[in-house]
Protein backbone atom coordinates (compact mmCIF):
# COMPACT_ATOMS: atom_id res chain seq x y z
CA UNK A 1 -31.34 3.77 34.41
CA UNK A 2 -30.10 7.54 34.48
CA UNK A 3 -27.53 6.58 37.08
CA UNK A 4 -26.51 3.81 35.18
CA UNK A 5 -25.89 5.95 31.95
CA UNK A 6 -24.11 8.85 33.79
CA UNK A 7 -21.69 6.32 35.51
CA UNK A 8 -20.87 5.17 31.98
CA UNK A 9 -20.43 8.64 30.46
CA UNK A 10 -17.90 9.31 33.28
CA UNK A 11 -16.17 6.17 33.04
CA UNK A 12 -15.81 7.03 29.25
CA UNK A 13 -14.60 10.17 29.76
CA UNK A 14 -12.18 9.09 32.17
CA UNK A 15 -10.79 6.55 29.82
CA UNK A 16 -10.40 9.39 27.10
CA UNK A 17 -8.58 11.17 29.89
CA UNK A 18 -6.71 9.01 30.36
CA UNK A 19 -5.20 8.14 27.06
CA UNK A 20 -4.73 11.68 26.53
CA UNK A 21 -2.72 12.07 29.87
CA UNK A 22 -0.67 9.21 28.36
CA UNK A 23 -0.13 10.97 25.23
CA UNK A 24 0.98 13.56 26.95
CA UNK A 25 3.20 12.22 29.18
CA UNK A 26 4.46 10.25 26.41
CA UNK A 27 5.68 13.30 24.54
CA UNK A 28 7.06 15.06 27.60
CA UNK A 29 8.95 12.39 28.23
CA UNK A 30 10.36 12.58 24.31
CA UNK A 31 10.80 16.30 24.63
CA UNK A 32 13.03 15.82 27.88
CA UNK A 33 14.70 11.89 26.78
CA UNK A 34 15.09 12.07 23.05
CA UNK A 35 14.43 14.76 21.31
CA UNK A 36 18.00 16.75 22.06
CA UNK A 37 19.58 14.17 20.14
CA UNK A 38 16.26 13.10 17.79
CA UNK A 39 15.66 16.32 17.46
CA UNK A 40 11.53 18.05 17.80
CA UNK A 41 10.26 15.98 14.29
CA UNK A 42 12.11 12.75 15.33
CA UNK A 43 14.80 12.95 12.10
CA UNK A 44 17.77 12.51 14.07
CA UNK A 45 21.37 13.98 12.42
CA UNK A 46 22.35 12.36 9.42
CA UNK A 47 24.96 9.75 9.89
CA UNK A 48 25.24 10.66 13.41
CA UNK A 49 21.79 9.97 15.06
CA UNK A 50 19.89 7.85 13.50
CA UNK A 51 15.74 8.99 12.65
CA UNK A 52 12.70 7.71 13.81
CA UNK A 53 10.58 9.39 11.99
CA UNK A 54 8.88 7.05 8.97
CA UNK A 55 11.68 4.88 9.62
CA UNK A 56 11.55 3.02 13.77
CA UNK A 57 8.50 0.81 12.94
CA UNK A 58 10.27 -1.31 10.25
CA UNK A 59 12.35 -2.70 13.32
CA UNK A 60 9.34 -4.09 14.48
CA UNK A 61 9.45 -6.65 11.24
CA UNK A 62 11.82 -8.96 13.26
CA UNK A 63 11.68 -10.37 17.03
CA UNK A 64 15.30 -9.25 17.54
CA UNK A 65 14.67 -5.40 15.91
CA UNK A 66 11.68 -5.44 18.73
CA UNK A 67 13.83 -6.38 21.22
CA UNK A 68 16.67 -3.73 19.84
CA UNK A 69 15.06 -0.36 20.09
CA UNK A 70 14.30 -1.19 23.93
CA UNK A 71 18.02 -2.53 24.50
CA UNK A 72 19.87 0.53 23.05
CA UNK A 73 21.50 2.55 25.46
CA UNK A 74 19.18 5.92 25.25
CA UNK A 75 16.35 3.97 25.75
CA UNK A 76 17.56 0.96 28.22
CA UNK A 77 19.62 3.76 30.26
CA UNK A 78 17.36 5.93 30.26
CA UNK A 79 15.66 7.78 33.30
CA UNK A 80 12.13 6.90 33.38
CA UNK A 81 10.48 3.49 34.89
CA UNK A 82 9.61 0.45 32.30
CA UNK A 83 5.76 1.10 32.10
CA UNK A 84 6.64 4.83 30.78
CA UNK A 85 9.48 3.44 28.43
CA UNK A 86 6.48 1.21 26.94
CA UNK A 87 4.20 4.16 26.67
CA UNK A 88 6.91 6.27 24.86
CA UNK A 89 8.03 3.22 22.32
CA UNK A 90 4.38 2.66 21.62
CA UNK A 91 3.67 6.48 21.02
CA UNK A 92 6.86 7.06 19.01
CA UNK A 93 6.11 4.17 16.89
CA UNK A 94 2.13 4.71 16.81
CA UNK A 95 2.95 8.81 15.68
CA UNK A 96 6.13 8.83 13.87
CA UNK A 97 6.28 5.18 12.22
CA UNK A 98 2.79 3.91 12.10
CA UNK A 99 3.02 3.21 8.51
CA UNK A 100 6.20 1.30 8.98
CA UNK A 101 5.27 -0.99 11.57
CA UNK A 102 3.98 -4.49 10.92
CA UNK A 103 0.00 -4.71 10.59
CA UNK A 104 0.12 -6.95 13.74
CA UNK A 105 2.14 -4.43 15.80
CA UNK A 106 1.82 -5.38 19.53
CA UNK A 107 2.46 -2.23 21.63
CA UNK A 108 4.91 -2.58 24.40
CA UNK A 109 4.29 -3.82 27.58
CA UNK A 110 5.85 -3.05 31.13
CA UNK A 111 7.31 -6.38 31.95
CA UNK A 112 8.54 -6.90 28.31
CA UNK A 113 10.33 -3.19 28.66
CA UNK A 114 11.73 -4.96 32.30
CA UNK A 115 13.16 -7.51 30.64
CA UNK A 116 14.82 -6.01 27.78
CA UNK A 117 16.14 -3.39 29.72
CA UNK A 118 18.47 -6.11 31.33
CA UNK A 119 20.52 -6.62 28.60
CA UNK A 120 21.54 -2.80 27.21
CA UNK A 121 22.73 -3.22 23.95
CA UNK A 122 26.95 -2.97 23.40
CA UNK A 123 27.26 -2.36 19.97
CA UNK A 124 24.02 -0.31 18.63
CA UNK A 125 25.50 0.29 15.19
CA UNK A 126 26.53 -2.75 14.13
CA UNK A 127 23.69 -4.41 15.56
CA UNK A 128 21.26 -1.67 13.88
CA UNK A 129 22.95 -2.56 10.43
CA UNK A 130 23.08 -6.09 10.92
CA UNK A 131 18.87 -6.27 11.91
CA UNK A 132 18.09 -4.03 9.21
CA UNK A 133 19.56 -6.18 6.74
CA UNK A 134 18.28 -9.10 7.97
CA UNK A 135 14.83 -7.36 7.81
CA UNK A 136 15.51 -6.80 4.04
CA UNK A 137 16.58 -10.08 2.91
CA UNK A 138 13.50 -11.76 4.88
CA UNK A 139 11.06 -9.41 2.90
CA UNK A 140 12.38 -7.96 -0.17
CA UNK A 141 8.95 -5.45 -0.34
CA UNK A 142 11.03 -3.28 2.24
CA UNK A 143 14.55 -3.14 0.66
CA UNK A 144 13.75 -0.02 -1.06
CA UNK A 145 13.01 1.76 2.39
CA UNK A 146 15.79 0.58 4.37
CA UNK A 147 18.45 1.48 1.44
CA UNK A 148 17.71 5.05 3.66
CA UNK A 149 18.92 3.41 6.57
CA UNK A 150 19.96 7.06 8.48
């Protein structure tokens, strides 16, 4: 019975290990991929690059804003393999948009990242504006948010 209860202690506290090392990996891979342009707190430049902070989740509202923030260039170009491109989408969303995203959020997944990662987007500013306001008109409660659409 002690054996039993040691083996799950360790297992536990290699799963919290584990997410941590995530975590961390997570925001190394921001620090070294996004954050010269995003900038440390995820704001971005206004009118130049856009911010993620309190602002990426609401792209999650719509299939085709999910499928956006993998396709744009710094993400779908970017140098890192498709399962860490999940794990840095779902920890940017999950620490600088949680309140944004949809209560359902589905994190990310490897194969999904694959996929979308075919398809880079061409235009990301057009296509940014045009999801956003789609987003709006489908539910009005977030039009006063994505007025701010930096």
């Amino acid at each position: 019975m002690a054996k039993m209860i040691r083996m799950m202690l360790l297992l536990g506290l290699f799963c919290i290990g584990t997410a941590n090392a995530d975590d961390d990996r997570a925001r190394f891979n921001y620090m070294i991929h996004c954050q010269g342009c995003h900038l440390p707190d995820a704001s971005g430049y206004r009118d130049k690059v856009p911010r993620m902070i309190n602002f990426l989740g609401y792209f999650l509202h719509s299939r085709e804003g999910r499928e956006f923030i993998i396709r744009v260039p710094g993400v779908s170009m970017a140098a890192l393999p498709d399962d860490e491109i999940a794990e840095l989408m779902n920890w940017l969303i999950n620490v600088y948009s949680a309140e944004q995203r949809p209560a359902e959020f589905i994190p990310y997944t490897q194969s999904e990242v694959n996929a979308l990662r075919q398809s880079p987007e061409a235009d990301p500013l057009t296509t940014r504006m045009r999801i956003l306001r789609a987003i709006a008109a489908e539910q009005p409660n977030l039009l006063q948010d994505l007025t701010n659409i930096n």
